[in-house]
Protein backbone atom coordinates (compact mmCIF):
# COMPACT_ATOMS: atom_id res chain seq x y z
CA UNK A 1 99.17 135.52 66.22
CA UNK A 2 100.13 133.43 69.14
CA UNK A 3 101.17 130.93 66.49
CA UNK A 4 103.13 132.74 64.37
CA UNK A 5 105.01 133.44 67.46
CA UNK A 6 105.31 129.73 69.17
CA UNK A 7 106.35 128.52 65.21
CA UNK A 8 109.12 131.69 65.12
CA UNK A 9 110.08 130.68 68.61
CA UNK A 10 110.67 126.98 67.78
CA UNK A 11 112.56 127.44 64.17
CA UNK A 12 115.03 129.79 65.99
CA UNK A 13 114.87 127.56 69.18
CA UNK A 14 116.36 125.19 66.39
CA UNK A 15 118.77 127.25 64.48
CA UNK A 16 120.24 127.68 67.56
CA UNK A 17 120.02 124.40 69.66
CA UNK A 18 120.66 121.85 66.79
CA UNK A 19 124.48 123.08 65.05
CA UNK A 20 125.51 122.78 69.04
CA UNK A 21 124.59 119.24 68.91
CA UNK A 22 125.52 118.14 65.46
CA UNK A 23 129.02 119.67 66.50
CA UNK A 24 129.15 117.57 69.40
CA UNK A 25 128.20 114.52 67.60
CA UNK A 26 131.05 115.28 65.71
CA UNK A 27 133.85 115.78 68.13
CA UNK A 28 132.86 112.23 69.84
CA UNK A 29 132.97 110.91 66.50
CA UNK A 30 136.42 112.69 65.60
CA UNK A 31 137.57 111.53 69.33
CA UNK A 32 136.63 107.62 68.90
CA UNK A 33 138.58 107.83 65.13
CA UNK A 34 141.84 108.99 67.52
CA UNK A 35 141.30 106.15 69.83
CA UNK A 36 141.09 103.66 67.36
CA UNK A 37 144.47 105.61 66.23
CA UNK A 38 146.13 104.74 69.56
CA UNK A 39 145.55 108.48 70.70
CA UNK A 40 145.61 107.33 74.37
CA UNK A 41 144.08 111.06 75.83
CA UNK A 42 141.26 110.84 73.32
CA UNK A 43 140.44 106.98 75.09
CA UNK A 44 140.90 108.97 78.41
CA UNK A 45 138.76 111.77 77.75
CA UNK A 46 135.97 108.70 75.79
CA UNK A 47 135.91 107.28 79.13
CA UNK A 48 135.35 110.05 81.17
CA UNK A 49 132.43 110.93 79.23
CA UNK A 50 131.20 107.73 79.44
CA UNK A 51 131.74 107.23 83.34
CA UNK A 52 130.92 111.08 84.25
CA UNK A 53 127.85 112.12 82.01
CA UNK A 54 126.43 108.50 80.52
CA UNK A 55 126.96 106.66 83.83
CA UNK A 56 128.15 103.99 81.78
CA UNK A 57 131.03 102.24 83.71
CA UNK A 58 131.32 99.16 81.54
CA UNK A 59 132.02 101.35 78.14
CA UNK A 60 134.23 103.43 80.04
CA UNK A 61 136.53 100.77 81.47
CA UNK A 62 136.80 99.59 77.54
CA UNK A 63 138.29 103.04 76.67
CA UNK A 64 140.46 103.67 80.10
CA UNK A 65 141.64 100.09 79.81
CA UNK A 66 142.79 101.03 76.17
CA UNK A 67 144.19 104.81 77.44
CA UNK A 68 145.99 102.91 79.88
CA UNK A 69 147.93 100.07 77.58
CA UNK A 70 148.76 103.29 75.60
CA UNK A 71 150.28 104.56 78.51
CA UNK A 72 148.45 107.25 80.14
CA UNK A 73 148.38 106.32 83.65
CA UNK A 74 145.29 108.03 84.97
CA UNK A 75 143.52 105.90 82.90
CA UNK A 76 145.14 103.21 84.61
CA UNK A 77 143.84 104.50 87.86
CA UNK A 78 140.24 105.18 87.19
CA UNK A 79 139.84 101.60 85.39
CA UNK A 80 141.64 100.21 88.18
CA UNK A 81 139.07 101.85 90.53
CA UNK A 82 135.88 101.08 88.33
CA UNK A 83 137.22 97.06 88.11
CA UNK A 84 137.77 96.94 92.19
CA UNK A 85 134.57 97.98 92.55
CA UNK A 86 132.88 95.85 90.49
CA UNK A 87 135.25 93.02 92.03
CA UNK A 88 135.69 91.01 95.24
CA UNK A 89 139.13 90.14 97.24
CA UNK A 90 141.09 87.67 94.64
CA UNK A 91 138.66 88.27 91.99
CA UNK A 92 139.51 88.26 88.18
CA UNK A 93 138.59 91.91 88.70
CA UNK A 94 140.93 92.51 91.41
CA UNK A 95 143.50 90.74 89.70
CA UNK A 96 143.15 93.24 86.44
CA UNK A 97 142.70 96.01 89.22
CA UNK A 98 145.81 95.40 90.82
CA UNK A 99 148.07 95.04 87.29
CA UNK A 100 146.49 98.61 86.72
CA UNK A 101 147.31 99.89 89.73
CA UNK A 102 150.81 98.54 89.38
CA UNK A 103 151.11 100.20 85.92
CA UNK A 104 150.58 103.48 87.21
CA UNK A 105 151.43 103.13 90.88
CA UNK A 106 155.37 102.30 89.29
CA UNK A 107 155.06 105.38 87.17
CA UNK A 108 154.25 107.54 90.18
CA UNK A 109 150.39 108.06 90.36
CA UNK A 110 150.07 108.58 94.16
CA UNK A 111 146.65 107.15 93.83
CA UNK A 112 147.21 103.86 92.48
CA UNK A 113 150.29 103.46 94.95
CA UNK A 114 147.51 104.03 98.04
CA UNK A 115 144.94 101.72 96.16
CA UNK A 116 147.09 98.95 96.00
CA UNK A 117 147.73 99.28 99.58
CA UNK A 118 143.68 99.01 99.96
CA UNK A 119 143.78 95.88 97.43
CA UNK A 120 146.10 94.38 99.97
CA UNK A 121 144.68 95.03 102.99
CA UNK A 122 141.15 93.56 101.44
CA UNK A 123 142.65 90.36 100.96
CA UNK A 124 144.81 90.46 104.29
CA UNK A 125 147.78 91.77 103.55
CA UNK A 126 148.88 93.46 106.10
CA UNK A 127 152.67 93.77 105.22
CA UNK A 128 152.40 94.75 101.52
CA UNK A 129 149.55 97.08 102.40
CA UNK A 130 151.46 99.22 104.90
CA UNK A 131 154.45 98.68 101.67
CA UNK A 132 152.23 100.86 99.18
CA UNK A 133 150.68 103.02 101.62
CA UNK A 134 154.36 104.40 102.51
CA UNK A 135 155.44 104.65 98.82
CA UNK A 136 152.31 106.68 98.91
CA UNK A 137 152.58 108.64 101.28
CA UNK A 138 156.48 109.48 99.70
CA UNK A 139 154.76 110.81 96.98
CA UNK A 140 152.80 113.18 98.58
CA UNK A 141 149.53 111.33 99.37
CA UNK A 142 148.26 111.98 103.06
CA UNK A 143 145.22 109.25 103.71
CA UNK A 144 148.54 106.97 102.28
CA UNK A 145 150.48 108.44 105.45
CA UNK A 146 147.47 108.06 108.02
CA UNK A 147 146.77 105.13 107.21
CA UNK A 148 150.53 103.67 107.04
CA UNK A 149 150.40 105.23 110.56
CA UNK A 150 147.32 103.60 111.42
CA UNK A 151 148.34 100.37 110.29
CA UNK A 152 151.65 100.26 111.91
CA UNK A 153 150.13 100.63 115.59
């Protein structure tokens, strides 16, 4: 008897559990087809998965680095992020970082405005640092206005 009801248990453990799944295998599927496309917030939301639930940073730069040549600017920011982490002041990764940053920072991402400030002031910038903290800070950003004010002392 306690058979019958371990085998019932585990067939409708499986009617239930496995569609779930197989739909899910699906939408990444269906998501990666409208990258390839050039849908830019289905290479966004492919590198969020990979960078939020597969911890894989290196995939996910691939698809925020293609979100972000499409145009969508948080993409910009996060692979900015994920590269200047990986990098060092005036590395090839900082380099990519900063054009990124740039991208987005010039269509008014607050975020990518303060970490170019933070690329600067890595590599001793003083001047330019304070420069992008400020236009941070204009856009609303407050650790961009402390630490213009910091700065400035």
């Amino acid at each position: 008897m306690k058979y019958i009801i371990r085998a019932l248990f585990v067939l409708l453990s499986m009617a239930v559990l496995v569609p779930g799944a197989l739909a899910q295998e699906n939408l990444e599927e269906k998501m990666k087809a409208l990258c390839q496309e050039g849908n830019s917030t289905a290479c966004f939301k492919i590198g969020e998965r990979f960078r939020t639930v597969e911890r894989d940073n290196k995939k996910a730069l691939t698809y925020y680095v293609k979100a972000c040549d499409k145009g969508y600017m948080t993409a910009c920011t996060n692979g900015g992020i994920l590269l200047a982490m990986k990098g060092t002041p005036y590395s090839k990764d900082f380099k990519q970082a900063r054009k990124m940053f740039d991208k987005a920072c010039e269509a008014g991402e607050d975020q990518s405005c303060f970490n170019l400030g933070t690329l600067n002031y890595k590599e001793g910038r003083q001047k330019k640092a304070i420069n992008y903290y400020k236009k941070a800070c204009g856009m609303g950003n407050q650790a961009g206005c402390a630490r213009e004010k910091r700065l400035k002392r």
